[in-house]
PDB file of N, CA and C in Angstrom:
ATOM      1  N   UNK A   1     154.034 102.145   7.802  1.00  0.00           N
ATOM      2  CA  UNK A   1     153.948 101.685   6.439  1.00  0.00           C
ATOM      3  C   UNK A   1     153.346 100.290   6.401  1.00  0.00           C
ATOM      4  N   UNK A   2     152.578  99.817   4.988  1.00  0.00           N
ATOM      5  CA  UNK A   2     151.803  98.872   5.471  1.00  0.00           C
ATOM      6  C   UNK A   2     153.594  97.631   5.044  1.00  0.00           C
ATOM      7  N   UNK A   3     153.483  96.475   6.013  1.00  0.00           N
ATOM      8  CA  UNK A   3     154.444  95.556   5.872  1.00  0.00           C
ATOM      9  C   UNK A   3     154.038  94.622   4.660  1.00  0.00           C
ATOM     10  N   UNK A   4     153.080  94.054   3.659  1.00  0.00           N
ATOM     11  CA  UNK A   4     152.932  94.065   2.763  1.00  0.00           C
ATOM     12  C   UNK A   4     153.292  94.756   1.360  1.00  0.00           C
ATOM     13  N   UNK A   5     153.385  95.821   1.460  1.00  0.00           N
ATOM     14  CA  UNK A   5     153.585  96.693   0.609  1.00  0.00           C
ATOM     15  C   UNK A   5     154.468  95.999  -0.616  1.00  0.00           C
ATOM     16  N   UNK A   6     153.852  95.953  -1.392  1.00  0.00           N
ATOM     17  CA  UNK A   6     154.111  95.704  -3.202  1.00  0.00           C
ATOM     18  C   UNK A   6     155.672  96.088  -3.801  1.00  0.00           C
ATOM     19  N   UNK A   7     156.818  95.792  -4.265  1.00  0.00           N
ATOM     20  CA  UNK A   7     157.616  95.886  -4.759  1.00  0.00           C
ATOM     21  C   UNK A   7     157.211  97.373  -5.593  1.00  0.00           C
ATOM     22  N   UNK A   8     158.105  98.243  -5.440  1.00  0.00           N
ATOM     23  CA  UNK A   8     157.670  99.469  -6.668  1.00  0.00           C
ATOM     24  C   UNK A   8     156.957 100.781  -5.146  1.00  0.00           C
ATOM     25  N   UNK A   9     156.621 100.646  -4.130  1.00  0.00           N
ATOM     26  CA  UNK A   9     156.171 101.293  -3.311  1.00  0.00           C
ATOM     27  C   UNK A   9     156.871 102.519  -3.139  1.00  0.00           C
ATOM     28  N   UNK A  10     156.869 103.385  -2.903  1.00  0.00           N
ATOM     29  CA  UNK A  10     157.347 104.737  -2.383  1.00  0.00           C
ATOM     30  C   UNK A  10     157.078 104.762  -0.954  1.00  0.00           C
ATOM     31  N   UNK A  11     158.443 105.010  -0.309  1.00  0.00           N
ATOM     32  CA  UNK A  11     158.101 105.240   0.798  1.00  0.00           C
ATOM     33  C   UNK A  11     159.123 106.326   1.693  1.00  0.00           C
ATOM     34  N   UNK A  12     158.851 106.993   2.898  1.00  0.00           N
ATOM     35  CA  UNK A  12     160.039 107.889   3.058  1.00  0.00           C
ATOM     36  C   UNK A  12     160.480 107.762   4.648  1.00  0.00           C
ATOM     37  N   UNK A  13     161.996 108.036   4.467  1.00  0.00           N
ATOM     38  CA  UNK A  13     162.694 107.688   5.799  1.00  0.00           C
ATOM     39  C   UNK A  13     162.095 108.763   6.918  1.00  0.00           C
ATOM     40  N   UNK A  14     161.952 108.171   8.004  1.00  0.00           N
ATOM     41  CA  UNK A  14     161.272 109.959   8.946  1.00  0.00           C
ATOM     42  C   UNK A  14     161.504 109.413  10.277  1.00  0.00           C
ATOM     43  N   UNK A  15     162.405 108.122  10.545  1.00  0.00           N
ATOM     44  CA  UNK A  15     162.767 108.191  12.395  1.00  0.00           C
ATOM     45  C   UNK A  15     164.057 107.695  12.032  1.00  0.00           C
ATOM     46  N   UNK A  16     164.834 108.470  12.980  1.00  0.00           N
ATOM     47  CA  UNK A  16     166.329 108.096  13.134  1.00  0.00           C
ATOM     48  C   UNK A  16     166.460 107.327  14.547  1.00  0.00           C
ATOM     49  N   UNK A  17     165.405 106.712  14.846  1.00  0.00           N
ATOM     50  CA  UNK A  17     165.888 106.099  16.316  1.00  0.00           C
ATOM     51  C   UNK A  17     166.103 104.662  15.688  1.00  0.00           C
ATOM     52  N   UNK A  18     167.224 104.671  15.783  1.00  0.00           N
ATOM     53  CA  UNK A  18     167.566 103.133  15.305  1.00  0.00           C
ATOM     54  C   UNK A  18     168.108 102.155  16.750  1.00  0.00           C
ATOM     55  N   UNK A  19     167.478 100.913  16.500  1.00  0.00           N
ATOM     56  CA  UNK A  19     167.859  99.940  17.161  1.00  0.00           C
ATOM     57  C   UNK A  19     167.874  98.985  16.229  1.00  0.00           C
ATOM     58  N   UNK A  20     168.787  97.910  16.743  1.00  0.00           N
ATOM     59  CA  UNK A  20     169.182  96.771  16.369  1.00  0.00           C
ATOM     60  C   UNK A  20     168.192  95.866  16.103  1.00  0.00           C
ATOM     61  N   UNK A  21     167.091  95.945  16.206  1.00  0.00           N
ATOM     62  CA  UNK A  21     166.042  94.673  15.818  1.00  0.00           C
ATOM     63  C   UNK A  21     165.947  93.606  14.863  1.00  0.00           C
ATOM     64  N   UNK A  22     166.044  92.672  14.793  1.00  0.00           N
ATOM     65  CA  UNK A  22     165.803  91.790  14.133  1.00  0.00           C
ATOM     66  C   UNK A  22     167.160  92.053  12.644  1.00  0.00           C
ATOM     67  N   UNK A  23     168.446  92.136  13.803  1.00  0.00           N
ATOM     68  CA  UNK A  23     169.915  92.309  12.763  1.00  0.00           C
ATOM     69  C   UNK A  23     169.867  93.276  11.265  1.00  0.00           C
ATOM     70  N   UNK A  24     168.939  94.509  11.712  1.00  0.00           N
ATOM     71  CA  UNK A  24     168.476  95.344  10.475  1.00  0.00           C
ATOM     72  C   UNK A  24     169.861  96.122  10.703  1.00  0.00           C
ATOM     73  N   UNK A  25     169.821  96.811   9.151  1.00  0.00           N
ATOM     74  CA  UNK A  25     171.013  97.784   9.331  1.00  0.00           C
ATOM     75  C   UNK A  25     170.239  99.199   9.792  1.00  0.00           C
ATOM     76  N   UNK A  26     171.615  99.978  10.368  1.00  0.00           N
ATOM     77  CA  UNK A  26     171.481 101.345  10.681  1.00  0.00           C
ATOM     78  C   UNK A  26     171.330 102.237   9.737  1.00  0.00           C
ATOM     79  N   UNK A  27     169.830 102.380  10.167  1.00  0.00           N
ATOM     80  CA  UNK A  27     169.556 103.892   8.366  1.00  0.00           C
ATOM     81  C   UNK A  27     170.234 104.715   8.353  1.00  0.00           C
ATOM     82  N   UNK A  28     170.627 105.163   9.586  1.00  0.00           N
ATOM     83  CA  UNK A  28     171.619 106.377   9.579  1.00  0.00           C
ATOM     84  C   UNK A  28     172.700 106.535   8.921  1.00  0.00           C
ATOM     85  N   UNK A  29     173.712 105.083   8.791  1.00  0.00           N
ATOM     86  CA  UNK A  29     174.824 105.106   7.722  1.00  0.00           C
ATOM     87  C   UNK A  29     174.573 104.771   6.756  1.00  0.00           C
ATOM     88  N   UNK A  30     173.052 105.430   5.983  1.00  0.00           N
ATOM     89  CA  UNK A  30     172.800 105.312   4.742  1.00  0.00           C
ATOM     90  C   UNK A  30     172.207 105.909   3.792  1.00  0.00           C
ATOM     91  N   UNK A  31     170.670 106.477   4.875  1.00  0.00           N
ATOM     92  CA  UNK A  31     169.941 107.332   4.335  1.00  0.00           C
ATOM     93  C   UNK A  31     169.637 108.461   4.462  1.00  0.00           C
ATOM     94  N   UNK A  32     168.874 109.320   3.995  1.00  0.00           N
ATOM     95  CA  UNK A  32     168.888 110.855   4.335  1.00  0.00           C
ATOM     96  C   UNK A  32     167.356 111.086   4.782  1.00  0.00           C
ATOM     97  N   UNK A  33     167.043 111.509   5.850  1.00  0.00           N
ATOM     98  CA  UNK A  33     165.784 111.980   6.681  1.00  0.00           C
ATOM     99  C   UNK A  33     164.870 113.007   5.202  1.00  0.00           C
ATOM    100  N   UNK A  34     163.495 112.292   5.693  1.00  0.00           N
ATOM    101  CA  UNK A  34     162.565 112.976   4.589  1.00  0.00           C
ATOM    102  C   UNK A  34     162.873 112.621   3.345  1.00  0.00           C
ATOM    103  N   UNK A  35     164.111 111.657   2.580  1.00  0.00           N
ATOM    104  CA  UNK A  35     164.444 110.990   1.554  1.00  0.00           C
ATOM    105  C   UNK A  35     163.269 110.236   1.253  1.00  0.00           C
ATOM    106  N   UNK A  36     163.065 109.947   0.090  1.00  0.00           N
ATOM    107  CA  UNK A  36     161.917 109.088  -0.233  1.00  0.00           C
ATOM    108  C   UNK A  36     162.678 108.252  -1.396  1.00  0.00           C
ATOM    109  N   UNK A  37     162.585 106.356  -0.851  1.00  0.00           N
ATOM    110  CA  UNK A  37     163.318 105.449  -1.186  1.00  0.00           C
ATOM    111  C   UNK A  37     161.824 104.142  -1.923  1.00  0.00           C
ATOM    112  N   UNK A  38     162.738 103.341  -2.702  1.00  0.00           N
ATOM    113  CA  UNK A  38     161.366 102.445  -3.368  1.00  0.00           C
ATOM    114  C   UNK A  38     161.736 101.084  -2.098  1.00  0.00           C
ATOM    115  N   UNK A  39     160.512 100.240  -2.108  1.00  0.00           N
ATOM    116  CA  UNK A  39     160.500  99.143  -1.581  1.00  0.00           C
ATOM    117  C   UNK A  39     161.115  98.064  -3.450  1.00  0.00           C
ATOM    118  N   UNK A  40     162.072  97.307  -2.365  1.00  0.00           N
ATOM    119  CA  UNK A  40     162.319  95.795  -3.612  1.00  0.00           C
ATOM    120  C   UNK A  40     161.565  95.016  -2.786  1.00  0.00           C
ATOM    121  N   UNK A  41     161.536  94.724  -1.595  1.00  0.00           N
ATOM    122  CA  UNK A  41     160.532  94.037  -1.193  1.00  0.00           C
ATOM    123  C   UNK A  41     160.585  93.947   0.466  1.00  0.00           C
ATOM    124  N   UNK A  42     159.601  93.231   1.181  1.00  0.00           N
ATOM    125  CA  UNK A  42     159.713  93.237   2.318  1.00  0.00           C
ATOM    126  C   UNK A  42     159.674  91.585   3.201  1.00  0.00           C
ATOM    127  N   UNK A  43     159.979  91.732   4.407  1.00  0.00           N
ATOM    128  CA  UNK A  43     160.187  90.699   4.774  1.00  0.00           C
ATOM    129  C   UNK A  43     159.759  90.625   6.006  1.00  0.00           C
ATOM    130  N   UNK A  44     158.187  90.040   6.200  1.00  0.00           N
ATOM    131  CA  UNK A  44     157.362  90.577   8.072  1.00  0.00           C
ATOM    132  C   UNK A  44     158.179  89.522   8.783  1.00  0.00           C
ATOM    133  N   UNK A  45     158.567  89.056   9.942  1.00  0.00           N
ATOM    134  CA  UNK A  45     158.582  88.336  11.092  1.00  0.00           C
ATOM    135  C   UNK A  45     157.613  88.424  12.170  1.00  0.00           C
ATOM    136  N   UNK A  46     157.642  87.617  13.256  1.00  0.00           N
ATOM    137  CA  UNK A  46     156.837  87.542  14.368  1.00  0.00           C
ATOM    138  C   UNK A  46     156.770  88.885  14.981  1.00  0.00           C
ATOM    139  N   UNK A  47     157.979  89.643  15.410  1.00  0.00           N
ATOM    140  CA  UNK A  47     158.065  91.251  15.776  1.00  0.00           C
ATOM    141  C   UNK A  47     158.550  92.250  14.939  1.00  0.00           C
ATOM    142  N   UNK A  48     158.985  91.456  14.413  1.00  0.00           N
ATOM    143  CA  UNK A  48     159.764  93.571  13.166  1.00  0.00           C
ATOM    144  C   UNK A  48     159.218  92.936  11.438  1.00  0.00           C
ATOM    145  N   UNK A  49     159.495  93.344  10.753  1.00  0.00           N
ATOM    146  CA  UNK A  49     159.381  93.451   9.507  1.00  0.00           C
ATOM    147  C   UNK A  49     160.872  93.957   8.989  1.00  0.00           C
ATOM    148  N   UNK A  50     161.715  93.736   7.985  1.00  0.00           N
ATOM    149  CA  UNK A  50     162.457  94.010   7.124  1.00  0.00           C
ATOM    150  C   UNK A  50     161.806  94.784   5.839  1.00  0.00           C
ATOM    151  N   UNK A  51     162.808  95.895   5.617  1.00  0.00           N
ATOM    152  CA  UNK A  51     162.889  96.454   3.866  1.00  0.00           C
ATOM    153  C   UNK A  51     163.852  96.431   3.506  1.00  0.00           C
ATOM    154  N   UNK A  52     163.998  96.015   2.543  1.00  0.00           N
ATOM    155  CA  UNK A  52     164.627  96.128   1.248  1.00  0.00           C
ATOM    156  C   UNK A  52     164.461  97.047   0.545  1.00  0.00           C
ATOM    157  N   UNK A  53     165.018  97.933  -0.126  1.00  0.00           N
ATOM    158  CA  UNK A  53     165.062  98.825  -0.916  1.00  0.00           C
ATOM    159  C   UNK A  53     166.081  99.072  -1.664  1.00  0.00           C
ATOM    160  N   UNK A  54     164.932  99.904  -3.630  1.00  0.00           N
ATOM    161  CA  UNK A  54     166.118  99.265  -4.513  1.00  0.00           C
ATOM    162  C   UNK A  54     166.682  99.860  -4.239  1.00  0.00           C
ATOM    163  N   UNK A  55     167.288 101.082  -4.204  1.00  0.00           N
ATOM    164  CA  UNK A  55     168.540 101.980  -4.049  1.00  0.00           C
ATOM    165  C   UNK A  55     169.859 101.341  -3.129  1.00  0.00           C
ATOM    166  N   UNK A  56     169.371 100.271  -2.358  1.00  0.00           N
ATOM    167  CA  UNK A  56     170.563  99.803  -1.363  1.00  0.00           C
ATOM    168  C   UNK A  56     169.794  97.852  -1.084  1.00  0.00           C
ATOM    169  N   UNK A  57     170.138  97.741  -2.268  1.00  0.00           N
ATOM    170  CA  UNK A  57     169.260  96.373  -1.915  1.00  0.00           C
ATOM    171  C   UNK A  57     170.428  95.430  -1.503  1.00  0.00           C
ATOM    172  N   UNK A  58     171.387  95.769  -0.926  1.00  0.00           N
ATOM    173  CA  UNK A  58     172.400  94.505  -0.228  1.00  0.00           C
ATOM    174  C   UNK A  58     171.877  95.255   1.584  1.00  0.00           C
ATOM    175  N   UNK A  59     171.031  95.887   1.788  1.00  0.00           N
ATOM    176  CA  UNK A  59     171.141  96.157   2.999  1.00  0.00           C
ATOM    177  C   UNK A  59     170.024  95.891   3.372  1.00  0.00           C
ATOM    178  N   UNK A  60     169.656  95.999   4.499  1.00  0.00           N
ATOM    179  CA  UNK A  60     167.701  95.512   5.047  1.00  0.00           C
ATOM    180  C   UNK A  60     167.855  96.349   6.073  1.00  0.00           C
ATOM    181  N   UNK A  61     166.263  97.063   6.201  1.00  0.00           N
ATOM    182  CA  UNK A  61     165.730  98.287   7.733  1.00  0.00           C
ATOM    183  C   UNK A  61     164.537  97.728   8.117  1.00  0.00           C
ATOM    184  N   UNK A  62     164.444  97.936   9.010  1.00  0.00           N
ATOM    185  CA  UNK A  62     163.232  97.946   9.631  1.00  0.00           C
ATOM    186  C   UNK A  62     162.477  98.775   9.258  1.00  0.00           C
ATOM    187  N   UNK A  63     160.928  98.466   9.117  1.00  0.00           N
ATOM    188  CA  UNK A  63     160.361  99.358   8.220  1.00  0.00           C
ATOM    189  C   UNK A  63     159.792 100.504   9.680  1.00  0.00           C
ATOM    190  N   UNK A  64     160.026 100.673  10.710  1.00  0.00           N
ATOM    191  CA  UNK A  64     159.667 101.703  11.864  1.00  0.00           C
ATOM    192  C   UNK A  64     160.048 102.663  11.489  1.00  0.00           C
ATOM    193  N   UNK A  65     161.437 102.420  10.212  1.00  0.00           N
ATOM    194  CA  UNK A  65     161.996 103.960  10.089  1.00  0.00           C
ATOM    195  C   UNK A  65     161.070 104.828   8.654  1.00  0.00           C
ATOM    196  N   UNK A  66     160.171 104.294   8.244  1.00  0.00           N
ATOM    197  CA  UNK A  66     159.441 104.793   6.925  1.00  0.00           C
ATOM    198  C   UNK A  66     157.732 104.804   7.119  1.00  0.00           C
ATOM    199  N   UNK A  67     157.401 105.822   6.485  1.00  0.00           N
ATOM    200  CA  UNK A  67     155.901 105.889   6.287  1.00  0.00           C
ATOM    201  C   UNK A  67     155.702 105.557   4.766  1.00  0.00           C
ATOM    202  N   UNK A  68     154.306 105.491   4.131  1.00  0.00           N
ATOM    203  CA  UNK A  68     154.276 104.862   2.886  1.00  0.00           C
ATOM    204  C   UNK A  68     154.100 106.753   2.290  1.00  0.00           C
ATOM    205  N   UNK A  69     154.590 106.784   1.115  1.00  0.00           N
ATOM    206  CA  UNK A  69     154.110 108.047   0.601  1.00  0.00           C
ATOM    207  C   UNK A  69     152.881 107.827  -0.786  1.00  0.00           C
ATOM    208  N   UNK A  70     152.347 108.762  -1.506  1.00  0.00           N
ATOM    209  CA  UNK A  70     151.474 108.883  -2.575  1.00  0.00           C
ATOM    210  C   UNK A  70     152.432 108.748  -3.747  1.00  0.00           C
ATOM    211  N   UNK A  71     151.983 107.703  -4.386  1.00  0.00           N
ATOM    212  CA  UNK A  71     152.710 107.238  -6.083  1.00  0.00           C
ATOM    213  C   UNK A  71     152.708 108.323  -7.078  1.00  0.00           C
TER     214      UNK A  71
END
């Protein structure tokens, strides 16, 4: 998914290999595989990137676990 990606984005969950990177939470105790969730916004670093998303916006993923989908 692009790490830029615009507030309002569609995007959908599609890897359950979760690691700890950059203190992201575990999608697994949250989301549902092939679910398609909005970006509130994102947050790049030097190695991972953070999402935010509205549906769970007290939590942050790494965006490894999402591809971008068609609006």
């Amino acid at each position: 998914m692009n790490i830029y990606a615009p507030k309002g984005t569609k995007i959908k969950f599609v890897n359950r290999d979760y690691r700890n990177w950059g203190s992201c939470d575990d999608p697994n105790k949250f989301l549902n595989i092939d679910q398609i969730y909005t970006i509130d916004h994102t947050e790049p670093h030097s190695w991972h990137t953070k999402v935010y998303l509205q549906e769970f916006p007290d939590n942050k993923f790494n965006t490894i676990h999402f591809i971008e989908v068609e609006n």
